[in-house]
C-alpha atoms as a PDB file:
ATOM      1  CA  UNK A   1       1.344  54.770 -42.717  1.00  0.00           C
ATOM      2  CA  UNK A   2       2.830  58.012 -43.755  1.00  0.00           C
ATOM      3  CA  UNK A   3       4.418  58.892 -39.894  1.00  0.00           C
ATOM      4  CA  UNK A   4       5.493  56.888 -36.954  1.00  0.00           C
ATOM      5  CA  UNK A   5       4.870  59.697 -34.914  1.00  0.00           C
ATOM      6  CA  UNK A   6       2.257  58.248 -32.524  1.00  0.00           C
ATOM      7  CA  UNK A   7       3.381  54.905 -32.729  1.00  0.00           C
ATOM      8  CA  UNK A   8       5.276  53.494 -29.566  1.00  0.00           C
ATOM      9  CA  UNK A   9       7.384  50.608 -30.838  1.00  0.00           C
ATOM     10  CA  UNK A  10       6.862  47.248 -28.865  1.00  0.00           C
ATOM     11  CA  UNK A  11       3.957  48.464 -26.664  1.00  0.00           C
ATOM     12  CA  UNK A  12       3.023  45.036 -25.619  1.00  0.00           C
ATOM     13  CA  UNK A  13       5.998  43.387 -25.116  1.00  0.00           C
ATOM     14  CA  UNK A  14       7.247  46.744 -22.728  1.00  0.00           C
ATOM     15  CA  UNK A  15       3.748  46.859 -21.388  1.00  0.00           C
ATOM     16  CA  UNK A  16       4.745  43.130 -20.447  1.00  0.00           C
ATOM     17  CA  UNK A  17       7.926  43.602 -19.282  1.00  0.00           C
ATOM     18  CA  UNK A  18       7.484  46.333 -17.042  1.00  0.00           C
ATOM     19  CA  UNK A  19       5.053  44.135 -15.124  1.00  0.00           C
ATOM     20  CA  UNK A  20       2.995  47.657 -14.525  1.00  0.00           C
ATOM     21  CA  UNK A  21       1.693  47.711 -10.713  1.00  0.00           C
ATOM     22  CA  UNK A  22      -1.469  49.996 -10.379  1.00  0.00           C
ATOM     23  CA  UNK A  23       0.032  51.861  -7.534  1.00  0.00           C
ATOM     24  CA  UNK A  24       3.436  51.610  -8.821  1.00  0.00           C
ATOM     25  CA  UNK A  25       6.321  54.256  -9.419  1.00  0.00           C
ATOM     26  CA  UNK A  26       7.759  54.482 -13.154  1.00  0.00           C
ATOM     27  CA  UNK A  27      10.028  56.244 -15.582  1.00  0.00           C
ATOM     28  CA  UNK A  28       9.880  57.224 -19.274  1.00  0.00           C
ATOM     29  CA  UNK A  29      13.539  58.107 -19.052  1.00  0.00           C
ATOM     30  CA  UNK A  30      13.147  58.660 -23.307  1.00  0.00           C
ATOM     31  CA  UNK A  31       9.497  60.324 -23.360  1.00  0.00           C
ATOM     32  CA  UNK A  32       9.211  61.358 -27.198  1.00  0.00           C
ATOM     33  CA  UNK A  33       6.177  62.112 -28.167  1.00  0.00           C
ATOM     34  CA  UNK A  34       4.681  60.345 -25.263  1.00  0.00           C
ATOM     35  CA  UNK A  35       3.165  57.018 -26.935  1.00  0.00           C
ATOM     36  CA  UNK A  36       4.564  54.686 -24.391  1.00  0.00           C
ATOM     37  CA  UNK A  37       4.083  56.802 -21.499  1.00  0.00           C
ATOM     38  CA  UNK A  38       0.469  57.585 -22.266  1.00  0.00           C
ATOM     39  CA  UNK A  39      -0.161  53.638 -22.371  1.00  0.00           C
ATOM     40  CA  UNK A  40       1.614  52.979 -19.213  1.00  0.00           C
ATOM     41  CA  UNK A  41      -0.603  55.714 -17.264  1.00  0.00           C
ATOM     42  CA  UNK A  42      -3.231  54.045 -18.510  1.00  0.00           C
ATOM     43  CA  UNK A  43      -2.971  51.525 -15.937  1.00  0.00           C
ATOM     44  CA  UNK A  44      -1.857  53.046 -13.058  1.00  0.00           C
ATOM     45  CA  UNK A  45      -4.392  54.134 -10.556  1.00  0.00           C
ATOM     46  CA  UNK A  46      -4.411  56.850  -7.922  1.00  0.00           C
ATOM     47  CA  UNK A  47      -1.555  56.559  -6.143  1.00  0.00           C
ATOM     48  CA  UNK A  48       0.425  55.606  -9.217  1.00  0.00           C
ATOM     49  CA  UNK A  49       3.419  57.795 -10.128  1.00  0.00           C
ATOM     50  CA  UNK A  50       5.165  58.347 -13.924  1.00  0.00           C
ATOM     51  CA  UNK A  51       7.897  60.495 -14.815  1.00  0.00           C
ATOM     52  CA  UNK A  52       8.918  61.495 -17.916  1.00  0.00           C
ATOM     53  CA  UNK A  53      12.474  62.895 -19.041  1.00  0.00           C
ATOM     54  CA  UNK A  54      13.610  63.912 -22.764  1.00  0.00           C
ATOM     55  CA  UNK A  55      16.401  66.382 -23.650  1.00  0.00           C
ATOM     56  CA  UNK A  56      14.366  67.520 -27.007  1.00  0.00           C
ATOM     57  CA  UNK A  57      12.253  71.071 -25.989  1.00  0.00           C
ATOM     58  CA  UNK A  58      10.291  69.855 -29.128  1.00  0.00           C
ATOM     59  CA  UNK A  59       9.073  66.414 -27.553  1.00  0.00           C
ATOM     60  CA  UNK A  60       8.562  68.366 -23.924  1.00  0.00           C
ATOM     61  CA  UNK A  61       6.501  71.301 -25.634  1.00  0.00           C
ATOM     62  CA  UNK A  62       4.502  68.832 -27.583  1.00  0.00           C
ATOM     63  CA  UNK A  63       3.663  66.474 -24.639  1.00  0.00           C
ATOM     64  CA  UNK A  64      -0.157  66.127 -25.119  1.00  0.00           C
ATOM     65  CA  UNK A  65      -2.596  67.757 -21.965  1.00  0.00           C
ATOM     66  CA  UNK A  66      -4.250  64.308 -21.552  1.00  0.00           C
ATOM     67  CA  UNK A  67      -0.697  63.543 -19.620  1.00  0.00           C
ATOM     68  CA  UNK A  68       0.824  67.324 -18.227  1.00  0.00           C
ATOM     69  CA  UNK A  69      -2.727  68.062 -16.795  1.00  0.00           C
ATOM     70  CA  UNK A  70      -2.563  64.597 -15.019  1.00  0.00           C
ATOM     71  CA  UNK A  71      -1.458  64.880 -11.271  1.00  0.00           C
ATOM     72  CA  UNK A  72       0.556  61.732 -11.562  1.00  0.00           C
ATOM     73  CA  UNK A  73       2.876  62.742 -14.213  1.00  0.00           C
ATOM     74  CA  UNK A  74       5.509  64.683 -14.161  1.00  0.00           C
ATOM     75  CA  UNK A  75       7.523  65.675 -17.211  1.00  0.00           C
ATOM     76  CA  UNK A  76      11.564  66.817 -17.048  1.00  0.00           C
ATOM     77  CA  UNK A  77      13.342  68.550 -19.593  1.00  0.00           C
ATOM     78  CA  UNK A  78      16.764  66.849 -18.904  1.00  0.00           C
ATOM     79  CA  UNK A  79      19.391  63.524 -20.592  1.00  0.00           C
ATOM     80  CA  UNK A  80      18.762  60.554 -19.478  1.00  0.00           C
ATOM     81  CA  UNK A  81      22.523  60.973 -18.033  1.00  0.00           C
ATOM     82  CA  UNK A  82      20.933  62.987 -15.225  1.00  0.00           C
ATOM     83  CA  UNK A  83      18.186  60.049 -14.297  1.00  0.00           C
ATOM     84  CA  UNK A  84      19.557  59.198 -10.352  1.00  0.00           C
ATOM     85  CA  UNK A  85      20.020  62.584  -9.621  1.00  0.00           C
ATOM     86  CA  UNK A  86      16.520  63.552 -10.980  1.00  0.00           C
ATOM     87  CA  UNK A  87      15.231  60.633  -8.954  1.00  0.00           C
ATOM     88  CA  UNK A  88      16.892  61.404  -6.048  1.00  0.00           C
ATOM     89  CA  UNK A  89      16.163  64.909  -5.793  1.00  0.00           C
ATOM     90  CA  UNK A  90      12.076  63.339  -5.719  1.00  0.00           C
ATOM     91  CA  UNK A  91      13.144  60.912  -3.025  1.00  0.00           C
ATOM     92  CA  UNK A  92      12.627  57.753  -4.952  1.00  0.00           C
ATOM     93  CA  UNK A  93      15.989  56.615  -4.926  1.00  0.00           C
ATOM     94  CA  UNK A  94      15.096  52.537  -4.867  1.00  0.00           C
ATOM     95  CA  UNK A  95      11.730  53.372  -4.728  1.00  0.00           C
ATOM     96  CA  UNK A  96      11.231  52.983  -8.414  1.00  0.00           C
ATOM     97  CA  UNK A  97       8.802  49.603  -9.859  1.00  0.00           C
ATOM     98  CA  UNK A  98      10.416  50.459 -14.222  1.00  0.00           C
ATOM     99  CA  UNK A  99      12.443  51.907 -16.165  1.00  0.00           C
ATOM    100  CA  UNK A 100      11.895  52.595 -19.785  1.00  0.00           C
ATOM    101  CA  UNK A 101      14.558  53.297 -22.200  1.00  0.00           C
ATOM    102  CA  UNK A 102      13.589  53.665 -25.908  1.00  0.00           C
ATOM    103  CA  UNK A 103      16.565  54.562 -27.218  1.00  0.00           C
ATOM    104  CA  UNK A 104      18.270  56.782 -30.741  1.00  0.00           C
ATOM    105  CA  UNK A 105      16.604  59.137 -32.769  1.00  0.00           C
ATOM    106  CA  UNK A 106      12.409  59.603 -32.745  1.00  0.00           C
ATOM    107  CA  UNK A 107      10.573  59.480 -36.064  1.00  0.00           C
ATOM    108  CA  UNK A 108       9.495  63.140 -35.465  1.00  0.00           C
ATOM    109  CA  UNK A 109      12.868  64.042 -34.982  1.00  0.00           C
ATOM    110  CA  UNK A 110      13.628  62.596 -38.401  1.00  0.00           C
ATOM    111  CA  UNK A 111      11.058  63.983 -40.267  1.00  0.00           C
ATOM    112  CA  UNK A 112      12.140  67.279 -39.294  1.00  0.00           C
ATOM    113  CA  UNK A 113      14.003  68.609 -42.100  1.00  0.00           C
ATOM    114  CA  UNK A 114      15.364  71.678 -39.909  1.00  0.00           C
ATOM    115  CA  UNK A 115      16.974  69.351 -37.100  1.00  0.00           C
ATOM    116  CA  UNK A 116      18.869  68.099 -39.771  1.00  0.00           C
ATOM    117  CA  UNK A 117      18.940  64.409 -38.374  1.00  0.00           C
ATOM    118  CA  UNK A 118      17.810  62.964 -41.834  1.00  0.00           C
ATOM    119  CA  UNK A 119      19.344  62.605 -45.130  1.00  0.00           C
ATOM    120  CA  UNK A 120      15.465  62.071 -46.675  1.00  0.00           C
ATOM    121  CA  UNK A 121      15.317  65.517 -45.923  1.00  0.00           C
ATOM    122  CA  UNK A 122      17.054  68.608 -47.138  1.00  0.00           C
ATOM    123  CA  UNK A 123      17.802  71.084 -43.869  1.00  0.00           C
ATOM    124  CA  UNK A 124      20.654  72.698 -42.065  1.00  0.00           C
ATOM    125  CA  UNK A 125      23.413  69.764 -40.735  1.00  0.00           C
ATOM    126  CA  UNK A 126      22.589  70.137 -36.898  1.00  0.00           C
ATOM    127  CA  UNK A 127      21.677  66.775 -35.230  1.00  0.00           C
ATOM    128  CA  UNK A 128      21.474  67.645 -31.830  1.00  0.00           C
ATOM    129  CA  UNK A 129      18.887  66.078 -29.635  1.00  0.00           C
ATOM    130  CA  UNK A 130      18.928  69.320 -27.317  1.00  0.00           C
ATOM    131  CA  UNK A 131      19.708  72.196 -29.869  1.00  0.00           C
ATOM    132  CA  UNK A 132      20.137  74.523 -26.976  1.00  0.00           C
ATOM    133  CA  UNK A 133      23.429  73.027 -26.155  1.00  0.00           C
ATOM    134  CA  UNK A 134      26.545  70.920 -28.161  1.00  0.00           C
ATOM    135  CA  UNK A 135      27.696  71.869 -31.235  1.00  0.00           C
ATOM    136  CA  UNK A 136      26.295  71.194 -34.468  1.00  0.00           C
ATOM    137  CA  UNK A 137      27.265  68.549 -37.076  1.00  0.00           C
ATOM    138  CA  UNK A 138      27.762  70.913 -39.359  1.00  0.00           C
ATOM    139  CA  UNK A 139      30.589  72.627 -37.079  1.00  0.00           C
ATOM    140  CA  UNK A 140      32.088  69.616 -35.660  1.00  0.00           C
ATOM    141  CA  UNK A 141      32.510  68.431 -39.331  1.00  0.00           C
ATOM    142  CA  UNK A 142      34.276  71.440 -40.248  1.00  0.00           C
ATOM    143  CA  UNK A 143      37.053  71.115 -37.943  1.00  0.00           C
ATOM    144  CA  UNK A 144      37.448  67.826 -36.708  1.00  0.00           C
ATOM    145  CA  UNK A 145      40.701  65.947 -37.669  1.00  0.00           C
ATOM    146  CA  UNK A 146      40.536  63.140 -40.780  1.00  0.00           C
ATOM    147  CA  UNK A 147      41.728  60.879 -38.647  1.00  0.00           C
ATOM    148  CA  UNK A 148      39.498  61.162 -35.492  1.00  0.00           C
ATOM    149  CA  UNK A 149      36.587  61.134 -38.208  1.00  0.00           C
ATOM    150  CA  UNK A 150      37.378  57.763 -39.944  1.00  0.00           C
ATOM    151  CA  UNK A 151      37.301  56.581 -36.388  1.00  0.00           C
ATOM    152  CA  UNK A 152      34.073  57.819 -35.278  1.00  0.00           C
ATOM    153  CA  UNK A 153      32.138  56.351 -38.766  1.00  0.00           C
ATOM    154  CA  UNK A 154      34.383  53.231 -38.219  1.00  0.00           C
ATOM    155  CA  UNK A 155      33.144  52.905 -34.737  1.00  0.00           C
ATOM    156  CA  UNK A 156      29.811  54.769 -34.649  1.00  0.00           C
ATOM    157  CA  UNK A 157      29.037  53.951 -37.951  1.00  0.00           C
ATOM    158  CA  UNK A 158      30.599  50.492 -37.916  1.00  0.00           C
ATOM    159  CA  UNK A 159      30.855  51.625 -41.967  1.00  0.00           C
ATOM    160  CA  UNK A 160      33.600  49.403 -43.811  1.00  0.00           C
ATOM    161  CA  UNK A 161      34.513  52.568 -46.327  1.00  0.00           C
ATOM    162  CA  UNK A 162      35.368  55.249 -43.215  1.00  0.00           C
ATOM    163  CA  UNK A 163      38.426  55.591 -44.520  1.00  0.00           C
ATOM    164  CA  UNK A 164      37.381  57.240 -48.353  1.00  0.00           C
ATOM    165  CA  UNK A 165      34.356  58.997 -46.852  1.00  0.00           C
ATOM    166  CA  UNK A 166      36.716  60.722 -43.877  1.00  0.00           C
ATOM    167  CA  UNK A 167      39.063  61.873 -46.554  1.00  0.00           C
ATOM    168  CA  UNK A 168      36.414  62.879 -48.522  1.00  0.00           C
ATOM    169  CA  UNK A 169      34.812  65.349 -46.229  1.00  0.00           C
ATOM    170  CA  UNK A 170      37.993  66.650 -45.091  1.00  0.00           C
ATOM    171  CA  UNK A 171      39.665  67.230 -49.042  1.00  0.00           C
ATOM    172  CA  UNK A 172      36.664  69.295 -49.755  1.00  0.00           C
ATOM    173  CA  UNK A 173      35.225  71.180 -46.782  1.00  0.00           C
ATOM    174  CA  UNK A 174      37.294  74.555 -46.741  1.00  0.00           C
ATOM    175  CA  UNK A 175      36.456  75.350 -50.289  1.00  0.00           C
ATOM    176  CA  UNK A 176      33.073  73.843 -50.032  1.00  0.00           C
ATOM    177  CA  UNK A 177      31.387  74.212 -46.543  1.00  0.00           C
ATOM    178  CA  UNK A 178      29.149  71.222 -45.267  1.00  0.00           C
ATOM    179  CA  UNK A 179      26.219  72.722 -43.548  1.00  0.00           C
ATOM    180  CA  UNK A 180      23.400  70.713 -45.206  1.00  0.00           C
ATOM    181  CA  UNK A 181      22.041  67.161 -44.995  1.00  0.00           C
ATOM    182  CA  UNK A 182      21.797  66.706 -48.682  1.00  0.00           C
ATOM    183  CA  UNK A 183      24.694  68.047 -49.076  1.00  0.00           C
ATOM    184  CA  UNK A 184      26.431  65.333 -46.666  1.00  0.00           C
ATOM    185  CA  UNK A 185      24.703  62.629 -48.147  1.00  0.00           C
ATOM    186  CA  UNK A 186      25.452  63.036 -51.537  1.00  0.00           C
ATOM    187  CA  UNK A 187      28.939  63.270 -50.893  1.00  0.00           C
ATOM    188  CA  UNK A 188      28.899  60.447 -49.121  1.00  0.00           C
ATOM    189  CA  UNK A 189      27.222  58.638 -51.982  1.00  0.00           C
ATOM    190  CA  UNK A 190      29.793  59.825 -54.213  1.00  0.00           C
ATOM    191  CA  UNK A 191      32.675  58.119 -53.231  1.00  0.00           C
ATOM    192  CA  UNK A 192      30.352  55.151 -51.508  1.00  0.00           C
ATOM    193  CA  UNK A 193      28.538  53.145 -53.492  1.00  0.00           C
ATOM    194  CA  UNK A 194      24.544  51.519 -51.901  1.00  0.00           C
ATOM    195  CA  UNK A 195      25.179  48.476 -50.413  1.00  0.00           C
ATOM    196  CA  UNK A 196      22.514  46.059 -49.672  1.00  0.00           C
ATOM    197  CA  UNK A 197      21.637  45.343 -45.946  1.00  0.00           C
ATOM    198  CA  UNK A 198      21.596  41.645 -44.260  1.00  0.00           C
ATOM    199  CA  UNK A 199      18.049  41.543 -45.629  1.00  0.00           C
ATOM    200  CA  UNK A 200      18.988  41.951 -48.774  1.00  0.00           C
ATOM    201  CA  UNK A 201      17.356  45.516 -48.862  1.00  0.00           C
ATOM    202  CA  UNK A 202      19.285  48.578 -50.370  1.00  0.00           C
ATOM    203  CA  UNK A 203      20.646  50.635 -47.782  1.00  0.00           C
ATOM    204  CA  UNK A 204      21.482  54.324 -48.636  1.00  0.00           C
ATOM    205  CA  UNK A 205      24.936  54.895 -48.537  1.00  0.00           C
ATOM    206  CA  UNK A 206      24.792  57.747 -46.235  1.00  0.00           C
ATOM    207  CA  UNK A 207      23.255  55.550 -43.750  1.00  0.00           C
ATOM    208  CA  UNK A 208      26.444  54.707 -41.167  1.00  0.00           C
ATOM    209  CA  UNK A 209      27.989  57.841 -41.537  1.00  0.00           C
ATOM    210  CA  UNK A 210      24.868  59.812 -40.859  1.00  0.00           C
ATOM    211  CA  UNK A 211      24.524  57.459 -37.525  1.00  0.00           C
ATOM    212  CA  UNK A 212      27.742  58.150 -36.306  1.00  0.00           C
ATOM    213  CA  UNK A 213      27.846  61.774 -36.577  1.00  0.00           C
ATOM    214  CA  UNK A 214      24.842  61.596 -34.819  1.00  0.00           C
ATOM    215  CA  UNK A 215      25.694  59.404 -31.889  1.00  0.00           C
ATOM    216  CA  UNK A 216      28.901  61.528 -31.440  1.00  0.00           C
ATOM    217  CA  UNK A 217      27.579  64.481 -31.455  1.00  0.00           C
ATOM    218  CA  UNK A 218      24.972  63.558 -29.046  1.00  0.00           C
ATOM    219  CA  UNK A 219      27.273  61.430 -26.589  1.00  0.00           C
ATOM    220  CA  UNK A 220      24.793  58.749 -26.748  1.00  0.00           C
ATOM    221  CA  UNK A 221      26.598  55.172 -25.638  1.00  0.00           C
ATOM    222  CA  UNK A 222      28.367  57.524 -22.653  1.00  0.00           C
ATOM    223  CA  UNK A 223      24.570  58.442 -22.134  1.00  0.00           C
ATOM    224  CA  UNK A 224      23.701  54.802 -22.614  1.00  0.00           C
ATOM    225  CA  UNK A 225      26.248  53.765 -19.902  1.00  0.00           C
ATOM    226  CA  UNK A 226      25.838  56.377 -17.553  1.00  0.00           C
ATOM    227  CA  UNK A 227      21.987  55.635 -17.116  1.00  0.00           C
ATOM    228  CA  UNK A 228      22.581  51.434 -16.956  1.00  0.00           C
ATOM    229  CA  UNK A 229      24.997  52.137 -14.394  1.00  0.00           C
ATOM    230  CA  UNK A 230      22.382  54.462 -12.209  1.00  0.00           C
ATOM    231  CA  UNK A 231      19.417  51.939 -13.314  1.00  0.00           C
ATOM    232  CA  UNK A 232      20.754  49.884 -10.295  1.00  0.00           C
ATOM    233  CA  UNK A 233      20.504  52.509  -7.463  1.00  0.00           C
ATOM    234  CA  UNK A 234      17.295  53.767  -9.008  1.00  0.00           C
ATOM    235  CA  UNK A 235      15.195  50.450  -8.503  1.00  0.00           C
ATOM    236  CA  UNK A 236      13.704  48.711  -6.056  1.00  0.00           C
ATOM    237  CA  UNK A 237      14.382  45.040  -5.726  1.00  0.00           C
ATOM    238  CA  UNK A 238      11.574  43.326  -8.278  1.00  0.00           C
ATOM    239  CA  UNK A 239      11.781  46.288 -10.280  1.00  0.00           C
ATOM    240  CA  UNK A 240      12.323  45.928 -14.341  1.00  0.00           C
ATOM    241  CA  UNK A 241      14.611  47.465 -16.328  1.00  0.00           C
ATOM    242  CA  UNK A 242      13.173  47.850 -20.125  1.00  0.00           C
ATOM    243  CA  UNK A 243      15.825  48.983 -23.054  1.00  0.00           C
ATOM    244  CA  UNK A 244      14.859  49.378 -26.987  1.00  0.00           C
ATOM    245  CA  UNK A 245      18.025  49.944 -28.758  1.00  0.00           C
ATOM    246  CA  UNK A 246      17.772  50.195 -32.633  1.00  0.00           C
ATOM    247  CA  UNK A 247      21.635  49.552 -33.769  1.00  0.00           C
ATOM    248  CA  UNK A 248      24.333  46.781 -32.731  1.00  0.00           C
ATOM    249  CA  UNK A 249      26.221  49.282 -30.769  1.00  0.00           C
ATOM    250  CA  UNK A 250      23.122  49.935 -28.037  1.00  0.00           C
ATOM    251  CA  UNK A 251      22.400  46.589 -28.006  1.00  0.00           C
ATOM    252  CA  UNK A 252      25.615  45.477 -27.518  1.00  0.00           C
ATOM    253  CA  UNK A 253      26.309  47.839 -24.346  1.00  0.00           C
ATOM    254  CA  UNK A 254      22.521  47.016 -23.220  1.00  0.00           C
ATOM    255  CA  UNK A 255      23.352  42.956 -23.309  1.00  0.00           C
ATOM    256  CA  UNK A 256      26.678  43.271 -21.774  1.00  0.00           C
ATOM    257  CA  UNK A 257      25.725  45.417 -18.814  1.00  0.00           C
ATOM    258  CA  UNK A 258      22.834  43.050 -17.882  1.00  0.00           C
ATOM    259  CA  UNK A 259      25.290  39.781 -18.586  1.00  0.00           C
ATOM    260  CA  UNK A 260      27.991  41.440 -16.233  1.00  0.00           C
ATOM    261  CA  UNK A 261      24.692  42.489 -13.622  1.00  0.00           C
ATOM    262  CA  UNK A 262      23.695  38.894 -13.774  1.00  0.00           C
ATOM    263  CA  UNK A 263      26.763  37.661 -12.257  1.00  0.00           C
ATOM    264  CA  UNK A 264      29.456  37.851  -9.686  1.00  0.00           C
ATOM    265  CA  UNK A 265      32.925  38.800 -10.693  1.00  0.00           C
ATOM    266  CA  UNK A 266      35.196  35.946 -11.826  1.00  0.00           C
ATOM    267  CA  UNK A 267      37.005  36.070  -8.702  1.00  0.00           C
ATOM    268  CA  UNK A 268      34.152  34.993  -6.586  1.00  0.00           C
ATOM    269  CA  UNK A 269      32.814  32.322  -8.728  1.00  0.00           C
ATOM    270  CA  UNK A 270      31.852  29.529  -6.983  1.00  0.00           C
ATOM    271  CA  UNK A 271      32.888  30.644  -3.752  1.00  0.00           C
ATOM    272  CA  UNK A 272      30.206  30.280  -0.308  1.00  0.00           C
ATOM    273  CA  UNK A 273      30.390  33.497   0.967  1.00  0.00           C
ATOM    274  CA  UNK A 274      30.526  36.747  -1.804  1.00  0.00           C
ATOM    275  CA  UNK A 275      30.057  40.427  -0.075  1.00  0.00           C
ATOM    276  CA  UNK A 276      26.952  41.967  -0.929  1.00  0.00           C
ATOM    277  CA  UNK A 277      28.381  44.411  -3.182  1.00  0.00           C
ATOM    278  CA  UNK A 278      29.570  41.681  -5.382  1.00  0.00           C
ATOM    279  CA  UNK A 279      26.384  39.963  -5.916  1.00  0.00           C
ATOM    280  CA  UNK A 280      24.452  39.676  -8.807  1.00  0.00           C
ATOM    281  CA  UNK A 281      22.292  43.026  -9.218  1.00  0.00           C
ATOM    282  CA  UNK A 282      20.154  42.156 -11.948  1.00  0.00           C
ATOM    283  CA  UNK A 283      18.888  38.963 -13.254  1.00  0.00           C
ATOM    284  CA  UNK A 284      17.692  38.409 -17.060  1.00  0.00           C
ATOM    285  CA  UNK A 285      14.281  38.373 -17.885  1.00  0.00           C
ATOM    286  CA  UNK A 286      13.397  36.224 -21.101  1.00  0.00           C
ATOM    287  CA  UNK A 287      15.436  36.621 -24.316  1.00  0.00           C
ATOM    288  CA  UNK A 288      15.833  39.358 -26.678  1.00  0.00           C
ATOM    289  CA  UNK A 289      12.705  40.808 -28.053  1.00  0.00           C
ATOM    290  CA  UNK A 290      11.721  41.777 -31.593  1.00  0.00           C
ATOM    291  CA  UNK A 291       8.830  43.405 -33.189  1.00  0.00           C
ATOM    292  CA  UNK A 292       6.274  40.673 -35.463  1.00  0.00           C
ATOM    293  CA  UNK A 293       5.860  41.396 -38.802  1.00  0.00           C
ATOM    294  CA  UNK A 294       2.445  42.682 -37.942  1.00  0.00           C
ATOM    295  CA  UNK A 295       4.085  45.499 -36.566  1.00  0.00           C
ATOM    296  CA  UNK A 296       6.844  45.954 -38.724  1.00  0.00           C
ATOM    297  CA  UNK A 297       4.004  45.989 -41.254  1.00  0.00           C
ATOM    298  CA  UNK A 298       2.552  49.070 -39.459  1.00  0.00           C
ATOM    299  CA  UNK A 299       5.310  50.591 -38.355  1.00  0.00           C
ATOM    300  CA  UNK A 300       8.647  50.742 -40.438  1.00  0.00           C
ATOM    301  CA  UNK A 301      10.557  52.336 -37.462  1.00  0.00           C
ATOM    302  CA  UNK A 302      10.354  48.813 -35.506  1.00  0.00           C
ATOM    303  CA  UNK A 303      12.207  46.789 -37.741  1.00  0.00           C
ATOM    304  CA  UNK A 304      15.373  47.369 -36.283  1.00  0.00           C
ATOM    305  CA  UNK A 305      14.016  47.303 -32.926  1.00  0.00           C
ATOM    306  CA  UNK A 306      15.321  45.083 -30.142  1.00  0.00           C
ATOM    307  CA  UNK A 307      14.078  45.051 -26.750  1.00  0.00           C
ATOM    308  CA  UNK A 308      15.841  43.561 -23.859  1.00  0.00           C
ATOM    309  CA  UNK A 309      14.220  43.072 -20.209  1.00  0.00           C
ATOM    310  CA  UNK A 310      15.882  42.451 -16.858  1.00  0.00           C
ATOM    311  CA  UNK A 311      14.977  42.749 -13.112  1.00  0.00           C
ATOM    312  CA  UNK A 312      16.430  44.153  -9.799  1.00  0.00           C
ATOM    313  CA  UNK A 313      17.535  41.614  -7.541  1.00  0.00           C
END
C-alpha cells in the first residue's frame, strides 16, 4: 500500500470499544482525514450526533461531502485542548456516549513534504499541526538554548545521544541555518549513528529527535493531559473513553490517567464512606490493544499503535 491515508488504524477494536449506540452522541476529538469518523456515522441513526475537531485546516478542508453534507455531523476547526468548552458551548456537557482520541502525527501529514513533519521528505522545517499559529521548527531551532534542547530530545525523544545531537545543532546553526528536513536529518545522522529498534529493525537516526521537536513544538502531552482531564466532565456515566497513542510517552500519560481514574486516592483506601468527588471516575475496560499482523500487514502506520479503552462511572 503506497499511503495510509484512508486507513483508520484499529477500526474494529475502536468500533468495539466505543460500544456505538444508534441514537448516541460522539466525538472524533482527532478527525484526520475522517476514516474513523466516517465508520462510526455509519451506525448511528437519525437522532445520532458526531462531532469532529482537528487543528490541521488541511484535514478540515479535505473532510469528504459524504460527512459535512450530513445533518448529524458537525466538524470544528479547533485542539483537542479546547474539547469541554466546545462541548459545552453545544450543551452536551455529560451528555456525551465516546470519545475518540487517535493521537500524533497523520500519514497525510507526513507525506507532505511542505509541512515539513518528515525526514523521508525534503521540505521547509515547520512541523506545526495548525500552521496558522506557533512557531516553526525551523525558528525554534534557531534560537533555543543547547541545553533546553538536549532536554526536549532526551525527554520527547527519549533519544540516548541528546547530548551530541543538541550540541550539534547549536555549533553549527548561525553559520549554517536549519530550515530544511533533510537538512536536520542528515545532521543528525552525522554525529548519530542507525540504531536498530526492539524489533530488531533499523531505525533512522533522525527518528527521536524528529519526534521531539515535533511534540514540543506542538504542545502535545499538555494537549494530551488537558483533554483526559476534561474527558471526565464531558461523558455521561457508561460512556467510553477510546485513546490510540503511537509512542511510550502518550501511552504512558494515557495508562496513568485511567489507573489514577480507576481509583480513590490513597488516603481513602479502604475506608466506608469516600465523598463523591473522590470516587473512582473511570473504570478500565479490557487490556491494552494492538493492531494483528493482518493489519500491520496493510497498514505500516499501525505497528506502533496502542489502543487503550475505559468507561465513565
Amino acid at each position: 500500500m503506497s499511503s495510509n491515508e484512508h486507513v483508520p488504524v484499529l477500526l474494529g477494536p475502536v468500533l468495539d470499544g466505543l460500544e456505538i449506540k444508534p441514537d448516541g452522541c460522539y466525538v472524533d476529538g482527532t478527525f484526520g482525514r475522517g476514516g474513523h469518523s466516517g465508520e462510526i456515522l455509519k451506525r448511528l441513526n437519525a437522532n445520532g450526533r458526531l462531532i469532529g475537531i482537528d487543528r490541521d485546516p488541511d484535514a478540515i478542508a479535505s473532510a469528504p461531502k459524504t460527512l459535512t453534507d450530513d445533518s448529524r455531523f458537525e466538524l470544528i476547526r479547533g485542539e483537542i485542548a479546547q474539547l469541554q468548552t466546545i462541548i459545552g458551548e453545544r450543551t452536551l456537557i455529560e451528555k456525551v456516549d465516546g470519545l475518540l482520541f487517535d493521537l500524533g502525527v497523520s500519514s497525510p501529514q507526513l507525506d507532505e513534504a511542505s509541512r515539513g513533519f518528515s525526514f523521508l521528505r525534503d521540505g521547509p522545517l515547520d512541523m506545526r499541526m495548525d500552521p496558522d499559529s506557533g512557531t516553526p521548527a525551523s525558528d525554534w531551532l534557531a534560537s533555543v538554548g543547547e541545553k533546553e534542547l538536549r532536554h526536549v530530545i532526551a525527554k520527547y525523544g527519549e533519544e540516548p545521544m541528546a547530548t551530541r545531537i543538541a550540541r550539534a545543532i547549536v555549533s553549527i546553526r548561525d553559520s549554517s541555518p536549519i530550515t530544511t528536513t533533510t537538512g536536520l536529518a542528515e545532521l543528525v545522522a552525522s554525529v548519530a549513528p542507525a540504531r536498530r529498534s526492539g524489533k530488531g529493525q533499523k531505525r533512522h537516526p533522525a527518528t527521536k529527535t524528529f519526534q521531539a521537536i515535533r511534540i514540543v513544538i506542538n504542545d502535545e502531552l499538555q494537549q494530551l493531559e488537558a483533554v483526559l482531564a476534561q474527558s471526565l466532565a464531558v461523558l455521561k456515566r457508561g460512556g467510553r473513553l477510546c485513546v490510540i497513542s503511537f509512542h511510550s510517552l502518550e501511552d504512558r500519560l494515557v495508562k496513568r490517567f485511567i489507573r489514577d481514574s480507576s481509583r480513590e486516592p490513597e488516603q481513602y483506601r479502604g475506608m466506608p464512606s469516600i465523598p463523591d468527588e473522590f470516587r473512582p471516575k473511570l473504570k478500565r475496560v479490557g487490556k491494552v490493544i494492538v493492531a494483528s499482523a493482518e493489519e500491520i500487514a496493510a497498514n505500516r502506520r499501525s505497528r506502533s499503535a496502542r489502543l487503550r479503552v475505559a468507561e465513565r462511572i
